[in-house]
Structure formats: structure tokens, C-alpha cells
Protein backbone atom coordinates (compact mmCIF):
# COMPACT_ATOMS: atom_id res chain seq x y z
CA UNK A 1 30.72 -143.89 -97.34
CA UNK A 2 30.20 -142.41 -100.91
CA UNK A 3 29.79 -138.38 -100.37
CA UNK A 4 26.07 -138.51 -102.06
CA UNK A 5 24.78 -140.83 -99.52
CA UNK A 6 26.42 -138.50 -96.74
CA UNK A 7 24.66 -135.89 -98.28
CA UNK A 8 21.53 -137.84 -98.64
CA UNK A 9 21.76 -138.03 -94.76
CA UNK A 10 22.09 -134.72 -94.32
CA UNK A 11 18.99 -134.12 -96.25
CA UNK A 12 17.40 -136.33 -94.06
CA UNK A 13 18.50 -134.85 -90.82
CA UNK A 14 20.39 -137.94 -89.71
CA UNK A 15 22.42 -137.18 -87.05
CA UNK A 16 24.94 -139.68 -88.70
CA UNK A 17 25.71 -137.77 -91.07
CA UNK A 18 27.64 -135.60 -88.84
CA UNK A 19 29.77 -139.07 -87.83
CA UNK A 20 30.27 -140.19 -90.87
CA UNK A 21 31.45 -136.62 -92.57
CA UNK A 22 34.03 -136.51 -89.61
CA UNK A 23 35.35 -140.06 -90.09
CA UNK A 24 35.50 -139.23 -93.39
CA UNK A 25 36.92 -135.62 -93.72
CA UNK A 26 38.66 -135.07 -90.35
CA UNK A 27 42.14 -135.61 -91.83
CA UNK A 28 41.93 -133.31 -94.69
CA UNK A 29 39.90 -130.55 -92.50
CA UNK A 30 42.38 -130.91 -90.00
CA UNK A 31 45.53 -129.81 -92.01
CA UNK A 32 43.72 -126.85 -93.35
CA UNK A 33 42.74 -125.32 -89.94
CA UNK A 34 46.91 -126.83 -88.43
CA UNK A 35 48.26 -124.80 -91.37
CA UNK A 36 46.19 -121.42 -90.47
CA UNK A 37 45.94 -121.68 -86.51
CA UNK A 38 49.09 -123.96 -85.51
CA UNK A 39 47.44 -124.97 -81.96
CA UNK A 40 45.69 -127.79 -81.47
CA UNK A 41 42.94 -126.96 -79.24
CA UNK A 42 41.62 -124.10 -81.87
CA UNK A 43 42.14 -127.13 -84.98
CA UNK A 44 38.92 -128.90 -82.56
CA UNK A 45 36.99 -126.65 -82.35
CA UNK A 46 37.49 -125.44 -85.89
CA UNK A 47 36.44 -129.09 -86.90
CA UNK A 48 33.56 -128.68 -84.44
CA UNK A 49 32.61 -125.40 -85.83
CA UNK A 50 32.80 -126.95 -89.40
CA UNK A 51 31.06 -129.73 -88.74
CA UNK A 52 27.67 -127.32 -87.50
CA UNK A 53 28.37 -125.45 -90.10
CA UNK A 54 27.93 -128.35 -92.69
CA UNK A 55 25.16 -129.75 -90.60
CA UNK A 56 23.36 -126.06 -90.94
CA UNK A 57 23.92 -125.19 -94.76
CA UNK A 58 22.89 -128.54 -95.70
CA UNK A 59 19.92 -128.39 -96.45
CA UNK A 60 19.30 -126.24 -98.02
CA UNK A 61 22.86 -126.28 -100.04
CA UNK A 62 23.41 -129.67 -102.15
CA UNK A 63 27.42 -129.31 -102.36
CA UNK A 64 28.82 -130.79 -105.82
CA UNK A 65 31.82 -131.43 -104.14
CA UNK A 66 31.62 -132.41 -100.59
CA UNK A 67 35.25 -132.00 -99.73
CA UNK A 68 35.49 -128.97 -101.21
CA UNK A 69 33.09 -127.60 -99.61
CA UNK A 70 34.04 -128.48 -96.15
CA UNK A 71 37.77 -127.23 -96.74
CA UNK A 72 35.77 -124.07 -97.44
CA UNK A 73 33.78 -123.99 -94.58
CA UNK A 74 37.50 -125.49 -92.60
CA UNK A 75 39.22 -122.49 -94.04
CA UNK A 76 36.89 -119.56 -93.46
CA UNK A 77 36.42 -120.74 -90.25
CA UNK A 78 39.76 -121.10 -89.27
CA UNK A 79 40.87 -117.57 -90.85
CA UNK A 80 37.94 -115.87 -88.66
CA UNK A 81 39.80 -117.63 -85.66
CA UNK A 82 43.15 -116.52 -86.54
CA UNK A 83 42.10 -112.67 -87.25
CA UNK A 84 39.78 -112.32 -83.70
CA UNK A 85 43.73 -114.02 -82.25
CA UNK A 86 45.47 -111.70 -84.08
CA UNK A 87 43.46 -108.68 -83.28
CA UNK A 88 43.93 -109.52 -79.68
CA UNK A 89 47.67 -109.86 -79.86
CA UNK A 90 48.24 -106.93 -82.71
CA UNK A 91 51.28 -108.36 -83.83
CA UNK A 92 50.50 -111.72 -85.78
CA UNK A 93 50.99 -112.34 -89.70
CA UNK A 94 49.39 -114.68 -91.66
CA UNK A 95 52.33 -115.06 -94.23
CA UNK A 96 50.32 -116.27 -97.09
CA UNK A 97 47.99 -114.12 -97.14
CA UNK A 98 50.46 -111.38 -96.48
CA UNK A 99 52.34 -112.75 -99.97
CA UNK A 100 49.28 -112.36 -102.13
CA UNK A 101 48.19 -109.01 -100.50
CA UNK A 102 51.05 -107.11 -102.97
CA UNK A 103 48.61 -108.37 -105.79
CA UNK A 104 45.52 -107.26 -104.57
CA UNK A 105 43.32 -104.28 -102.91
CA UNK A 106 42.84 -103.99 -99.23
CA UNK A 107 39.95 -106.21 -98.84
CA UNK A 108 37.51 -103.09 -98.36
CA UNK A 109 38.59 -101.56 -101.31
CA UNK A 110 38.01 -105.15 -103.44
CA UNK A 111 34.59 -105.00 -101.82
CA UNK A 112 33.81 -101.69 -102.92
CA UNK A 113 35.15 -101.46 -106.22
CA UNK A 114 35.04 -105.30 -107.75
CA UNK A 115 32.49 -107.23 -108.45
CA UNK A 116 33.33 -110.63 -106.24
CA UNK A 117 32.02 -113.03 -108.34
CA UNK A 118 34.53 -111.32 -111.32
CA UNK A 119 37.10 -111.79 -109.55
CA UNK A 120 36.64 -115.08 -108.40
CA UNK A 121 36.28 -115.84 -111.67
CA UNK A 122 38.77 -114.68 -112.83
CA UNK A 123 40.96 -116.29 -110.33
CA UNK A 124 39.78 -119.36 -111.32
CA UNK A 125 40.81 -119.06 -114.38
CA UNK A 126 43.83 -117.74 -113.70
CA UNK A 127 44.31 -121.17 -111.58
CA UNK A 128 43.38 -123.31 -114.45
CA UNK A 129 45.86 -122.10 -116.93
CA UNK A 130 48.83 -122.90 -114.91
CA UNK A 131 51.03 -126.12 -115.36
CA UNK A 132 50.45 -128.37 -113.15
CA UNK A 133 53.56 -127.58 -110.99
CA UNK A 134 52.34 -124.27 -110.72
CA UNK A 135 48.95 -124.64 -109.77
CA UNK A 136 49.93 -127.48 -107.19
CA UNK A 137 52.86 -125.02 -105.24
CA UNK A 138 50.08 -121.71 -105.57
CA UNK A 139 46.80 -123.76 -104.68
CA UNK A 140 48.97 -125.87 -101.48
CA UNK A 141 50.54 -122.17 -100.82
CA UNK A 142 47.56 -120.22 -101.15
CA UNK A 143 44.10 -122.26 -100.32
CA UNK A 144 45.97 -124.96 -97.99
CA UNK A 145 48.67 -122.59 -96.05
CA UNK A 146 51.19 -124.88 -96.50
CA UNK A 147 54.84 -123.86 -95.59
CA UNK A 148 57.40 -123.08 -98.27
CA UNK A 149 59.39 -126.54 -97.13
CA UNK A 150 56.43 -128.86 -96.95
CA UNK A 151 55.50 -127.92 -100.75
CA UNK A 152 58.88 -128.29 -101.69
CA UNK A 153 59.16 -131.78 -99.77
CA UNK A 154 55.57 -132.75 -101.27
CA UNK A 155 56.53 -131.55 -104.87
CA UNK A 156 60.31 -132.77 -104.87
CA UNK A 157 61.47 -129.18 -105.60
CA UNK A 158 63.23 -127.01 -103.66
CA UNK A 159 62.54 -124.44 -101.27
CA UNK A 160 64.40 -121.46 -103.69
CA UNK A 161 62.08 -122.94 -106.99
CA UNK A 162 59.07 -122.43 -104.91
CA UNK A 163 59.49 -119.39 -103.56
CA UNK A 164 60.85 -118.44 -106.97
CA UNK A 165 57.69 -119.95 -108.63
CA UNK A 166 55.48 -118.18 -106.24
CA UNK A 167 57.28 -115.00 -106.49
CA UNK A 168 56.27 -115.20 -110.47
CA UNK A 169 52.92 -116.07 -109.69
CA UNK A 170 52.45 -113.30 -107.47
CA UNK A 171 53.68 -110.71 -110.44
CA UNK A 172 52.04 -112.70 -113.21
CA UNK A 173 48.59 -112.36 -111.01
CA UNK A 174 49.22 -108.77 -110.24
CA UNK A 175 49.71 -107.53 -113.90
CA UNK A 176 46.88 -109.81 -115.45
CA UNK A 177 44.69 -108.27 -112.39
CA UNK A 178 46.02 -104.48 -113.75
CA UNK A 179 44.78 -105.48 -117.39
CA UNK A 180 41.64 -106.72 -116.45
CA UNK A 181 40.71 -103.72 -114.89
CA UNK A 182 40.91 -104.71 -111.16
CA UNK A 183 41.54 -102.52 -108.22
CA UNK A 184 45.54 -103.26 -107.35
């Protein structure tokens, strides 16, 4: 089903457009929340969580993009899960997130001292000039949590060029954030 007449549904309160958002975007959702939480039973109820979500925000939200703004819902959802874990255990990393934290304030700090929608942005423009290599190992790094061998498998490339490409990215990102004026 087109993602305007799933929409539609939702602005009609049809219960099938919970169904048919699931048929649809369960695959895609799913590998978002695998690559952040890596257990099976929290990827569910991620996708359940998402799904309310989606059902709640729309209306009165009309997404442009309907995937996009499921993986968003997927992905904040699934990064609240893993930090309430992680708090409980004290030990866990999230790796990518870890990466990109050299280029950026503690989040309290970026709160207090940047304007958000500056910086995001600027971060999506940042994202937009890169080659298309570039964008497709940061974005599949970065938004989708991918491991550093399933990018390389997915791009062709290996392991060393993305972590060398990422590694770049990271210090490109950093300075341009410097320049701009942002809190590093």
C-alpha cells in the first residue's frame, strides 16, 4: 500500500493502518532497533512501541516521508531502551555513538549552548555534501548502527577504508563544527 493512503488511514483512525504500516515497515524498523539493542525480545517491543507511537503522532503530524519517520520514531525508541539497559548494567557502550561523541559536546552542554535546530541543520548539510560513498558508510554508521563489517560487506570496501573514511569524517565534522561556532 502506497504510504499516502496509509497515512490517509491514520487520519481516519483506521485501525488498519497500524497492519498495514507493520507489513509494510517491519523489516526496515527491525534492523534499526537489531543494530542498537541486539536482543530480540527488546527489537518487539521496540516495533510495538513504534507502532503506538506512529498511531499517536498521526494525527496530528502528516509525515512527508513515512519511512523516515518511523526509523525516527524506531531509533529514538530503541536508544531510550538501550540507555535505561545501560544505566542498569553501568558498563555498556554504544560504539557509534561513542565515535561521534569526540566531535561533539556532552549532550547537556549542546542543549545549553546550541541552538538544535542549527545544528541539525547544519548536520544536514554537512551530510549532503559528501560523495556518495561517504554519506552511505557515515549515514549506515551513524543513523542505522551498522557494524564496521556489514558496511564494508554492503559497500564492497573494506573494513580498514571504512573505518579510515569514518575516522576522516569524524575530524572533518569536528573542525567544520569549531568554525561554525559550535560547542566541541
Amino acid at each position: 500500500m502506497e504510504d499516502a493512503k496509509i497515512i490517509e488511514l491514520y487520519f481516519d483512525r483506521n485501525e488498519f493502518a497500524i497492519a498495514e504500516t507493520s507489513e509494510k515497515y517491519t523489516p526496515y524498523c527491525s534492523v534499526i532497533a537489531k543494530n542498537i539493542l541486539h536482543d530480540e525480545r527488546d527489537e518487539e517491543e521496540c516495533l510495538s512501541d513504534t507502532w503506538l507511537a506512529a498511531w499517536n503522532n498521526i494525527p496530528p503530524t502528516k509525515p512527508n516521508c513515512l519511512k523516515a519517520f518511523l526509523g525516527k520514531i524506531t531509533r529514538n525508541i530503541s536508544l531510550n531502551m538501550f540507555r535505561k539497559k545501560a544505566a542498569a548494567k553501568r558498563s555498556a557502550v554504544f560504539e557509534p555513538i561513542d565515535e561521534l561523541s569526540e566531535c561533539m559536546a556532552s549532550n547537556e552542554n549542546v542543549e545549553q549552548s546550541v541552538d538544535k535546530n542549527a545544528l541539525s541543520e547544519y548536520l544536514d548539510g554537512f551530510i549532503r555534501s559528501l560523495s556518495p560513498e561517504k554519506r552511505y558508510v557515515f549515514l549506515r554508521r551513524y543513523w542505522y548502527c551498522d557494524s564496521l563489517k556489514d558496511i564494508a560487506d554492503s559497500a564492497k570496501i573494506s573494513e580498514i577504508r571504512v573505518k579510515n573514511i569514518l575516522a576522516k569524517l569524524r575530524k572533518k565534522l569536528k573542525e567544520n563544527l569549531q568554525k561554525e561556532g559550535f560547542s566541541v
